[in-house]
N, C-alpha and C. Protein backbone atom coordinates (compact mmCIF):
# COMPACT_ATOMS: atom_id res chain seq x y z
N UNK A 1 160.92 91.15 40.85
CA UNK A 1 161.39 92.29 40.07
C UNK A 1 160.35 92.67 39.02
N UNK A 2 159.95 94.03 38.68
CA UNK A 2 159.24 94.10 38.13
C UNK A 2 159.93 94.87 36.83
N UNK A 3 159.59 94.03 35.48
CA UNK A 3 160.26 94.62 33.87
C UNK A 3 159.37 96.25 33.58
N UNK A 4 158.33 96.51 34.00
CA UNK A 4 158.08 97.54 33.23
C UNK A 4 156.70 97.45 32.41
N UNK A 5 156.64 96.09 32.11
CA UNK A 5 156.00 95.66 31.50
C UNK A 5 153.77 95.40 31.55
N UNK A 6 153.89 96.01 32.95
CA UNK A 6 152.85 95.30 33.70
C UNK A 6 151.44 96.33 33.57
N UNK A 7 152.18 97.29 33.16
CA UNK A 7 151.06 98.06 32.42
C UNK A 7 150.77 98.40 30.99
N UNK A 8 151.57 97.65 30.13
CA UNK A 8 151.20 97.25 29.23
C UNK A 8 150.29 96.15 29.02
N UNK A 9 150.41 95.46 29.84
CA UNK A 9 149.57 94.06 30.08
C UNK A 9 148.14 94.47 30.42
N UNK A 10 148.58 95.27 30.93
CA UNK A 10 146.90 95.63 31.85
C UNK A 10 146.19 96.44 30.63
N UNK A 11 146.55 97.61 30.27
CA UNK A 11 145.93 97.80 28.96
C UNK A 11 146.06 97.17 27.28
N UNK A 12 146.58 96.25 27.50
CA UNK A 12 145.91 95.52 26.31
C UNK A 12 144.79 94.57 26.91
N UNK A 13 145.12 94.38 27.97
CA UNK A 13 143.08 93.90 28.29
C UNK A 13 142.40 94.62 28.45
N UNK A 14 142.42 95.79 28.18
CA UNK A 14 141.37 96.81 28.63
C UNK A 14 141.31 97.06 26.96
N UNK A 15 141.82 96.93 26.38
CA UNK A 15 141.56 97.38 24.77
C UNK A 15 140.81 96.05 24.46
N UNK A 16 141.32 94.51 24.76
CA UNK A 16 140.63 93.75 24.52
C UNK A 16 138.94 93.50 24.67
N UNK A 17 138.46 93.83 25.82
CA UNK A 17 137.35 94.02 26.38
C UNK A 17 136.69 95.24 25.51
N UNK A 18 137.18 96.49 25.11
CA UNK A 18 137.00 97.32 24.74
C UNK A 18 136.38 96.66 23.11
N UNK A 19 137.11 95.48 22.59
CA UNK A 19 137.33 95.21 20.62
C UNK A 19 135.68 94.24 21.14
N UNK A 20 135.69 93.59 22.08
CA UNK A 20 134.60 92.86 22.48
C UNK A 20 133.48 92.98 22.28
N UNK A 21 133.35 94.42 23.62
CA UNK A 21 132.36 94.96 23.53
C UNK A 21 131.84 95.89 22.31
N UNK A 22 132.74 96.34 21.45
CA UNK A 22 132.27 97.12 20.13
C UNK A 22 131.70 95.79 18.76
N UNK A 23 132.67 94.61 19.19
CA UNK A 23 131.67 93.96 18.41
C UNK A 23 130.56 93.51 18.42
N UNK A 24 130.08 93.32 19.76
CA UNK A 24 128.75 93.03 20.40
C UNK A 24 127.38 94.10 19.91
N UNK A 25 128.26 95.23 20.32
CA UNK A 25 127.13 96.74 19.64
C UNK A 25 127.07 96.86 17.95
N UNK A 26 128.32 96.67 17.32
CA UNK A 26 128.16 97.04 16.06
C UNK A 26 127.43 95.63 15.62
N UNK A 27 127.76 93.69 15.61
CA UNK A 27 127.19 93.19 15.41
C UNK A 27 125.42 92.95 15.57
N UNK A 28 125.22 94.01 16.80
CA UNK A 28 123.70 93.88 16.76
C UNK A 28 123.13 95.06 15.96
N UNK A 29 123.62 95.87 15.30
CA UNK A 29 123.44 96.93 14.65
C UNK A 29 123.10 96.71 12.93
N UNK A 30 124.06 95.08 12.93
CA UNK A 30 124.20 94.73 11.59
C UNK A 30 122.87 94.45 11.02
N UNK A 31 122.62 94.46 9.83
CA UNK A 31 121.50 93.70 9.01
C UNK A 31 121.56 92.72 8.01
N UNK A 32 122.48 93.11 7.50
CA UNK A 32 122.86 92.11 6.30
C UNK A 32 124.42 91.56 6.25
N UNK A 33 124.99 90.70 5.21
CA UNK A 33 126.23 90.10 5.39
C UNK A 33 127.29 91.11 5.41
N UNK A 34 127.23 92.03 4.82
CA UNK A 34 128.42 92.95 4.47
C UNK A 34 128.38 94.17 5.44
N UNK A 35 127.25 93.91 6.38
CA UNK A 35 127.09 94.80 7.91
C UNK A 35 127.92 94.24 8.48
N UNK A 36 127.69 92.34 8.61
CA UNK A 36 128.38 91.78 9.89
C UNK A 36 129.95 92.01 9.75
N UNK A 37 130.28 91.57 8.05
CA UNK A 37 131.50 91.99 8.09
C UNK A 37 131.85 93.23 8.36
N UNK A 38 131.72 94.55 8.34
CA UNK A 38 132.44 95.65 8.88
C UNK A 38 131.71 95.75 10.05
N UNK A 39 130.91 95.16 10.65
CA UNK A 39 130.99 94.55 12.31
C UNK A 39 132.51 94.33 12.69
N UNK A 40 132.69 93.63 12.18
CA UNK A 40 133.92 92.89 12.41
C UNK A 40 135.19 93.42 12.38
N UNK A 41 135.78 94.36 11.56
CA UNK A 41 136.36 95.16 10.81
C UNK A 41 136.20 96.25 12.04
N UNK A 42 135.06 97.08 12.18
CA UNK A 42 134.99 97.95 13.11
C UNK A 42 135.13 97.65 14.53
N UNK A 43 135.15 96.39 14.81
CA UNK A 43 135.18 96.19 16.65
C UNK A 43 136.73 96.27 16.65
N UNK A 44 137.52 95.94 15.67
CA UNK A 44 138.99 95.66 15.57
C UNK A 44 139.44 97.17 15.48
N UNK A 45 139.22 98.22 15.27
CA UNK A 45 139.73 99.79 14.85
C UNK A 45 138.57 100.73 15.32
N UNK A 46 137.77 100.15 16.85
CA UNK A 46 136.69 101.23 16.95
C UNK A 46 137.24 102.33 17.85
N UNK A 47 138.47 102.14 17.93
CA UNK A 47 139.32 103.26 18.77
C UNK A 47 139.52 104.73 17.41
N UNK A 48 139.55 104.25 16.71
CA UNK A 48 139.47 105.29 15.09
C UNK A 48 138.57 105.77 14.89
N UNK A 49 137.25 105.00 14.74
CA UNK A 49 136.05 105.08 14.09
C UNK A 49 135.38 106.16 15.43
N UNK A 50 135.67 106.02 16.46
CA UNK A 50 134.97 107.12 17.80
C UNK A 50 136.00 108.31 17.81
N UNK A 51 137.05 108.19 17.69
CA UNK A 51 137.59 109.43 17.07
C UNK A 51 137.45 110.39 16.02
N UNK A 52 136.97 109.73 15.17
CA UNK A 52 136.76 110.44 13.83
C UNK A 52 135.24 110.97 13.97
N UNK A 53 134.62 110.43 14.74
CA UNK A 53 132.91 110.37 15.13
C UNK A 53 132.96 111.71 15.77
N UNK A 54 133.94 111.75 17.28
CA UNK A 54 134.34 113.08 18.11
C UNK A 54 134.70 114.00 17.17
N UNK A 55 135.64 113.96 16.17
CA UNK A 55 136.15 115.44 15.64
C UNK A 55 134.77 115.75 14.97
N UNK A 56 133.92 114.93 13.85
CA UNK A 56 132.80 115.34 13.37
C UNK A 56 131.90 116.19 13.90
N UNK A 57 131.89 115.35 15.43
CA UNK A 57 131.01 116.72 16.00
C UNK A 57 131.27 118.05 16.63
N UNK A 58 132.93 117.69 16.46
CA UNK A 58 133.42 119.12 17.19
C UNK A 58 133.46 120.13 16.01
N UNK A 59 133.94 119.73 15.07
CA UNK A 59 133.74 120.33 13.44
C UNK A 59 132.48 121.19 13.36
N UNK A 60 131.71 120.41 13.94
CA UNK A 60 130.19 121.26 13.60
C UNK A 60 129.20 120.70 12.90
């Protein structure tokens, strides 16, 4: 029987992979301590941070 549930499952690993891979890019981006931390900070909410990036450039 299937709950419903099974594509929720599937995309929270796809968001997971997603928090992964943004920390991988923003941590190599970092330079100093208070980079790595909003490394960190940003791989966790980079679903926001590329949104807000998109409207910027649609803005103009």
């Amino acid at each position: 029987m299937s709950d419903g549930n099974t594509g929720a499952a599937g995309g929270g690993a796809i968001y997971a992979l997603g928090i992964f891979g943004a920390w991988v890019w923003f941590w190599q981006q970092a330079d100093a301590f208070w980079e790595y931390v909003l490394a960190i900070i940003q791989g966790l909410f980079w679903p926001a941070w590329m949104v807000y990036d998109v409207f910027k450039v649609l803005a103009g």
